[in-house]
Protein backbone atom coordinates (compact mmCIF):
# COMPACT_ATOMS: atom_id res chain seq x y z
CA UNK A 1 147.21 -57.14 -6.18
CA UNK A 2 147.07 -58.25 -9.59
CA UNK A 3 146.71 -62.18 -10.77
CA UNK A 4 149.58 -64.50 -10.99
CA UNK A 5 149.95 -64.99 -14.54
CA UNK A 6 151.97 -68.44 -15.75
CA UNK A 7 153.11 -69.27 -18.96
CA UNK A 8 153.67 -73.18 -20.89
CA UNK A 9 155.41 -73.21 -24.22
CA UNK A 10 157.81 -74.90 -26.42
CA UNK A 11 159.97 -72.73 -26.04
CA UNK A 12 162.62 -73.86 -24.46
CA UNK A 13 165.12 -71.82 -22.59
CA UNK A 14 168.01 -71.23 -25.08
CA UNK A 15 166.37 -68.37 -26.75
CA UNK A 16 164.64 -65.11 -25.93
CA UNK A 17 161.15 -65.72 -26.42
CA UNK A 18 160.49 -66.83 -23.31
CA UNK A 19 161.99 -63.54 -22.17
CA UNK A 20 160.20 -61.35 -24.69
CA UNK A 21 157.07 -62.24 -23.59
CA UNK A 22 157.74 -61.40 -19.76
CA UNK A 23 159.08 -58.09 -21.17
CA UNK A 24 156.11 -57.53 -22.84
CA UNK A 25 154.07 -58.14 -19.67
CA UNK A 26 156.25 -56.49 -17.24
CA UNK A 27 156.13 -53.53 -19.57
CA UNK A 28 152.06 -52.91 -18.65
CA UNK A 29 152.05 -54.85 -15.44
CA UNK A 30 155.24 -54.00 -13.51
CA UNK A 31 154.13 -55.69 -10.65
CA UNK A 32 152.85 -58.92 -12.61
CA UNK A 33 153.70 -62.26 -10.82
CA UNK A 34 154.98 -64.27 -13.53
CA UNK A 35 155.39 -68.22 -13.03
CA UNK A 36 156.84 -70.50 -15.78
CA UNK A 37 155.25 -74.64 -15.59
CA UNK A 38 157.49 -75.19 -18.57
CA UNK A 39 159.03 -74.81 -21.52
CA UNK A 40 160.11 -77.93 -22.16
CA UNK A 41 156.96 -79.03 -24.32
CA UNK A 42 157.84 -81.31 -26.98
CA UNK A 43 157.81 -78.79 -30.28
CA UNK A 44 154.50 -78.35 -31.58
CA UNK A 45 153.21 -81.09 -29.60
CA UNK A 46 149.68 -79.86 -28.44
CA UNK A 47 148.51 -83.34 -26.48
CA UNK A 48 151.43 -82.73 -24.16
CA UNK A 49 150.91 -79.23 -23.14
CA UNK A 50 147.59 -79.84 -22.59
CA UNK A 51 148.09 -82.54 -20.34
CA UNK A 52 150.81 -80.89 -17.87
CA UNK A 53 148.83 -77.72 -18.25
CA UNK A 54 145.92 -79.96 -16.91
CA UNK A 55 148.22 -81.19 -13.62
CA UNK A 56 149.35 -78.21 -12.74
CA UNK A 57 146.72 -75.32 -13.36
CA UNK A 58 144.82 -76.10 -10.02
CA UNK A 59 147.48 -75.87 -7.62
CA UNK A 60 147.38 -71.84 -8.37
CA UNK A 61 145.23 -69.06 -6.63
CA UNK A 62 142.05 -68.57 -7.75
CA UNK A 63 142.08 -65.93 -10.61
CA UNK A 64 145.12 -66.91 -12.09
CA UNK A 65 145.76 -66.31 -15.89
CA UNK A 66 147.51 -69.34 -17.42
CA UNK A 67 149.36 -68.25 -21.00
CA UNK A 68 149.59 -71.95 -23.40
CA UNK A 69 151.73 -71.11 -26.63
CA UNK A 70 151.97 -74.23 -28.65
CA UNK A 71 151.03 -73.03 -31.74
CA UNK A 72 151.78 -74.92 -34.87
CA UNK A 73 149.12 -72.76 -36.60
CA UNK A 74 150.80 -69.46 -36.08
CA UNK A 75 150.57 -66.80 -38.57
CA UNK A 76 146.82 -68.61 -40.16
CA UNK A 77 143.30 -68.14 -39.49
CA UNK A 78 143.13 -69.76 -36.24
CA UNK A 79 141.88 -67.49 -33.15
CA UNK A 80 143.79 -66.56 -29.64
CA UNK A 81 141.28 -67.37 -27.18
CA UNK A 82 140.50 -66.39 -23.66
CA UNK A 83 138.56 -68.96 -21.85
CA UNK A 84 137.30 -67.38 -18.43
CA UNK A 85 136.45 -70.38 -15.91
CA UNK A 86 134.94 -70.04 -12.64
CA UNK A 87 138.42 -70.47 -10.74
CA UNK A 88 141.09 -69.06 -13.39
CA UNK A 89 141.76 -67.48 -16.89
CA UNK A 90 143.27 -69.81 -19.67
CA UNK A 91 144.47 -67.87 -23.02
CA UNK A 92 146.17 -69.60 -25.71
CA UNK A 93 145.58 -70.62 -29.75
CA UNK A 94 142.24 -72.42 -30.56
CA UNK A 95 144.32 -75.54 -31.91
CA UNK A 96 142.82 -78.02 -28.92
CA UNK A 97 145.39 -77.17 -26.49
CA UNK A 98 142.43 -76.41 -23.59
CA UNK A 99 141.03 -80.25 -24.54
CA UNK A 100 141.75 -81.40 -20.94
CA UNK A 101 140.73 -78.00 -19.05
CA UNK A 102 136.99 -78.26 -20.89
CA UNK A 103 136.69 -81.92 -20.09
CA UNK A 104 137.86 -81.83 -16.69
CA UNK A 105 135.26 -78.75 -16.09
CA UNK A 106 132.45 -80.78 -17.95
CA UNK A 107 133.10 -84.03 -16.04
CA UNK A 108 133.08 -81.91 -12.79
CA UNK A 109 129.55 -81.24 -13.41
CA UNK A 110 128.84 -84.63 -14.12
CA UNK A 111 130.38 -86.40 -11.05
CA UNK A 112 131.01 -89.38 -13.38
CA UNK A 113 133.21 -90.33 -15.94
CA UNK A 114 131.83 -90.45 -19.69
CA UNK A 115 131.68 -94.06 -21.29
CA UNK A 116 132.27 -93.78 -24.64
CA UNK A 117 135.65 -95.56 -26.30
CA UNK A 118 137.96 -93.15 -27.28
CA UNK A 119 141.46 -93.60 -28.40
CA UNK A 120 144.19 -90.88 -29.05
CA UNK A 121 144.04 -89.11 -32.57
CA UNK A 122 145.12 -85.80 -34.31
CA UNK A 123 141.57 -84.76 -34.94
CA UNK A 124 139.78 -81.58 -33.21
CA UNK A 125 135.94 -81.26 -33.30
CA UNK A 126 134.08 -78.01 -31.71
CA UNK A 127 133.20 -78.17 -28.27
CA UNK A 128 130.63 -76.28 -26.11
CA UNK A 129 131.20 -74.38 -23.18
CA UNK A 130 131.11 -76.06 -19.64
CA UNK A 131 128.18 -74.25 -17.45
CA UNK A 132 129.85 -71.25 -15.58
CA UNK A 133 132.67 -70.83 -18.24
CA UNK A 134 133.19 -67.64 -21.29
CA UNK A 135 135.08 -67.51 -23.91
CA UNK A 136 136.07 -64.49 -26.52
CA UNK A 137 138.19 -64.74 -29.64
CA UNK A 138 141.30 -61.81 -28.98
CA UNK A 139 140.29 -59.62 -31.71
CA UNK A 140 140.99 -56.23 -30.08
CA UNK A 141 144.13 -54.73 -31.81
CA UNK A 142 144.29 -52.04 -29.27
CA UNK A 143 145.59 -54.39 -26.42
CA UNK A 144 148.12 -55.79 -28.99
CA UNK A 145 151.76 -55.19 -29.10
CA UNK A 146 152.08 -53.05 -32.62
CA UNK A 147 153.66 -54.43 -34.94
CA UNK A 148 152.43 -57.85 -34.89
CA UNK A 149 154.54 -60.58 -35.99
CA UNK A 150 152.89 -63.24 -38.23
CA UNK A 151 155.27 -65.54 -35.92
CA UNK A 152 154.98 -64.75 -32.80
CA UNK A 153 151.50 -64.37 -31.57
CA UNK A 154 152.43 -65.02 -27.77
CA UNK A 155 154.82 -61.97 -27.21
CA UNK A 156 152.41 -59.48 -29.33
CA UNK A 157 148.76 -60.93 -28.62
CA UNK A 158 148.75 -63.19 -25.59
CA UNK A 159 151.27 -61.23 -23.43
CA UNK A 160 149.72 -57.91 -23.51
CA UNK A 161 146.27 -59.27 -23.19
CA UNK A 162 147.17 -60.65 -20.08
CA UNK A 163 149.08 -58.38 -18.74
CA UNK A 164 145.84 -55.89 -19.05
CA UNK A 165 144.25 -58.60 -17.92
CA UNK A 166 145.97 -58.86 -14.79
CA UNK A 167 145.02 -55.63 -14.20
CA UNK A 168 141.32 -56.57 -13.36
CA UNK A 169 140.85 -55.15 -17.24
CA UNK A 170 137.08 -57.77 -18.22
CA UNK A 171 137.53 -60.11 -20.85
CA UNK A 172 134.79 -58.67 -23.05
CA UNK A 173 137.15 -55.39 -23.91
CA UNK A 174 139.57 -57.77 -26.03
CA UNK A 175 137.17 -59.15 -28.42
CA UNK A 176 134.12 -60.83 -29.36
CA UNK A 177 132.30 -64.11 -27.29
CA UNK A 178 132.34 -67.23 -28.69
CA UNK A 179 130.30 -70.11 -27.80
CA UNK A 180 132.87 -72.76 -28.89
CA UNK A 181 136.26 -74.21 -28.92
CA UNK A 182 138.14 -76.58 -30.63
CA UNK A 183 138.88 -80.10 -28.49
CA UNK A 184 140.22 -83.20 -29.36
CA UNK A 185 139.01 -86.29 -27.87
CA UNK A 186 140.14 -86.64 -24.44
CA UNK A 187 140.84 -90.87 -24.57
CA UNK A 188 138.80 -93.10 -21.81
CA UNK A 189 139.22 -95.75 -20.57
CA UNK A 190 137.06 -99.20 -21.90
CA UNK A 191 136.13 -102.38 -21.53
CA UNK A 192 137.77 -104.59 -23.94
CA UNK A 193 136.53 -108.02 -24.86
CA UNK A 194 137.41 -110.13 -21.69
CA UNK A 195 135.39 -107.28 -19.75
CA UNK A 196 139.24 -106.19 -18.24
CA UNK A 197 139.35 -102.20 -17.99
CA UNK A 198 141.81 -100.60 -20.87
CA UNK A 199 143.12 -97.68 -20.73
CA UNK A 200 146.46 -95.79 -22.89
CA UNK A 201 149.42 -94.14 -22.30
CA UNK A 202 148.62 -90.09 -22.25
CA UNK A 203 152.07 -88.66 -21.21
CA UNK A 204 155.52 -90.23 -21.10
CA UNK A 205 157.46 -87.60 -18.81
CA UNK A 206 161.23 -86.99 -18.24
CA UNK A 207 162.00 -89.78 -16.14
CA UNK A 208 160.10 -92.21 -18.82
CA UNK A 209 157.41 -93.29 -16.15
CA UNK A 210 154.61 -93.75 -18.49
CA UNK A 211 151.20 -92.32 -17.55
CA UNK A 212 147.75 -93.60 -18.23
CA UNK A 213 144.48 -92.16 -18.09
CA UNK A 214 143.67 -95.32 -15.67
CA UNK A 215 143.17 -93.41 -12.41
CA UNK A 216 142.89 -94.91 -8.83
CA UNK A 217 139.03 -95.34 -8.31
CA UNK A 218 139.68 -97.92 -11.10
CA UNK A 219 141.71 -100.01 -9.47
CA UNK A 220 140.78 -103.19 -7.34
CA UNK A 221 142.74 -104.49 -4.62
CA UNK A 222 144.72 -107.16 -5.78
CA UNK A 223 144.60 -106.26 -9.74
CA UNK A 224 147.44 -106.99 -12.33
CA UNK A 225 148.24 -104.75 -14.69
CA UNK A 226 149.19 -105.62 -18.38
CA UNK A 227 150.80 -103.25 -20.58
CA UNK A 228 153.16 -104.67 -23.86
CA UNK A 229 152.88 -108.48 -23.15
CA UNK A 230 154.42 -107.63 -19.23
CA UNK A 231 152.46 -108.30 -16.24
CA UNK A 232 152.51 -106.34 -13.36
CA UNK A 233 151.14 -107.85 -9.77
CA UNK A 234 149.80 -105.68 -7.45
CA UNK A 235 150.43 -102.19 -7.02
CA UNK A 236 153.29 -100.42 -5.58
CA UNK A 237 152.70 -97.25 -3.33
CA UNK A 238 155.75 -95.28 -4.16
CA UNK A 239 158.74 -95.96 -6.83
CA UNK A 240 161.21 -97.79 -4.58
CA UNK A 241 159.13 -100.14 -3.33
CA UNK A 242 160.23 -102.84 -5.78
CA UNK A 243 161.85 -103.55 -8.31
CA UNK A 244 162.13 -103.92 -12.04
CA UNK A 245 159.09 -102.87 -13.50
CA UNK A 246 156.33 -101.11 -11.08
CA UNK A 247 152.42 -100.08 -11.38
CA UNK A 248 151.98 -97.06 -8.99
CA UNK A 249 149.41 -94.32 -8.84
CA UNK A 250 151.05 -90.84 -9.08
CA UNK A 251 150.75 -87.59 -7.82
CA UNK A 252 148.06 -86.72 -10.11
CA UNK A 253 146.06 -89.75 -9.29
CA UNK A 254 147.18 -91.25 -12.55
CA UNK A 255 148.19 -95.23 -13.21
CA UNK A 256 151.53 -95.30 -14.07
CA UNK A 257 153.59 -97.67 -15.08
CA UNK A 258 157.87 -97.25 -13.97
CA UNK A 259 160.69 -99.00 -13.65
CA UNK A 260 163.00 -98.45 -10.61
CA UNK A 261 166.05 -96.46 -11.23
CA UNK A 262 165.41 -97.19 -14.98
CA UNK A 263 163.10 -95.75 -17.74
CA UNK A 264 159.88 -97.65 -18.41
CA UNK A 265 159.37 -95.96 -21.79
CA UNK A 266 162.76 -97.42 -22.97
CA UNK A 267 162.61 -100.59 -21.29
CA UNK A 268 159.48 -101.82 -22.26
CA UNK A 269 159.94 -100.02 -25.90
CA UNK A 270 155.88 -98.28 -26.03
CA UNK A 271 154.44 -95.25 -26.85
CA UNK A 272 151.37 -92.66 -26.29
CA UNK A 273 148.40 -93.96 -27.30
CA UNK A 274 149.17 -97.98 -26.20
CA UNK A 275 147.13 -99.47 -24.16
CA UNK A 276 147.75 -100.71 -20.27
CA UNK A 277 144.90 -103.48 -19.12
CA UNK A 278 143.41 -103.85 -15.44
CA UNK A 279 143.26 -107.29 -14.95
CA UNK A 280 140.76 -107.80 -12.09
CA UNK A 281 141.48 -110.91 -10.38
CA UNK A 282 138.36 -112.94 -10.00
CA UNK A 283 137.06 -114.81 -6.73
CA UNK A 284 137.69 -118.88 -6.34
């Protein structure tokens, strides 16, 4: 049986890339198992794909290959990776878009959380490999869909690969190992000034709940939350448990922050990267 295969992108679905590039695997891989997480990335937006990539990945069978093509660098010197992980395949541009894959896979080895402050930026640094993980630059040509288009690296490099992939084909026949990739800082969580526990806004999703990378295990009974000079008390357990505005830990054991048959993100006016404060109530 050959691995599920699924495939994020800006896409959308009003064209035929999406299409192309199930062609393209379907063309090698006849019986390839092809799910799409979305298509509805933001365009060119690599923070966002890498986050939903992030929630959803896990839920897959072990072995899965999971396409990302958010690629504002298309058509320049950047590589197409394939990052091989103990539990699944990730192939996509080397632009940052695997940020939350290698962090989650480093702090899984650590059993702890990293303390250092860091907010959201635009900046990418070179990051090491978790233990247990490869990764090869696509560099191959024979695996590639001929011609290549300087455009579209995802229906002639990425969807072929895979689809050989998927075929049990090893990673080291399409190209040559690296011992890097380019991250951006995932942001943490800090302690600001009054000692509260701040954290930011990491996704806004469709229904403008806004999500934080506050997670349960930082949350004390009986906490307020703060976020845009609005304070939340307590914490709700699911959305229609209150009203107005609502603190409630998602599906993805996320903080976030909602309003009730409303959208948070327009309501309270904020964006990714502000920041949402714990406010730990003290004893009398």
């Amino acid at each position: 049986m050959s691995r599920v295969i699924t495939l994020t992108t800006d896409f959308g679905t009003g064209d035929g890339y999406v299409a192309s590039m199930k062609g393209v695997i379907l063309g090698i891989n006849p019986s390839a198992n092809i799910v799409d997480i979305t298509h509805a990335i933001e365009p060119q937006f690599i923070r966002q794909a890498a986050f939903i990539l992030h929630t959803a990945w896990r839920y897959f069978p072990a072995g899965s290959i999971h396409i990302v093509v958010v690629d504002p660098g298309v058509g320049s010197q950047r590589q197409m990776v394939i990052l091989q992980t103990p539990v699944a395949y990730f192939m996509a541009p080397d632009n940052g878009v695997l940020s939350y894959i290698l962090y989650e896979l480093e702090r899984g080895q650590e059993q702890s959380r990293k303390s250092v402050i860091t907010t959201p930026d635009n900046s990418t640094f070179e990051k090491g490999l978790p233990e247990g993980c490869k990764a090869i630059s696509i560099t191959n040509q024979k695996y590639w869909r001929q011609p290549v288009s300087s455009t579209f690296h995802g229906r002639d490099i990425l969807a072929p690969v895979a689809a050989y992939l998927s075929l049990e084909y090893p990673i080291s026949a399409f190209g040559e190992e690296l011992a890097r990739l380019n991250s951006f800082p995932v942001p943490q969580p800090f302690r600001d000034g009054n000692g509260h526990l701040t954290g930011h806004i990491i996704h806004i999703d469709r229904f403008g709940n806004l999500i934080t990378n506050l997670r349960s295990i930082d949350i004390r009974p009986g906490s307020a939350v703060e976020i845009h000079n609005q304070r939340i008390e307590n914490l709700s357990t699911y959305y229609a448990q209150s009203s107005g505005l609502i603190a409630v830990v998602g599906s993805n054991d996320y903080l976030e922050i909602s309003v009730r048959d409303g959208n948070a993100a327009r309501v309270l006016g904020v964006n990714i990267g502000d920041t949402v404060t714990i406010l730990d109530k003290l004893p009398l």
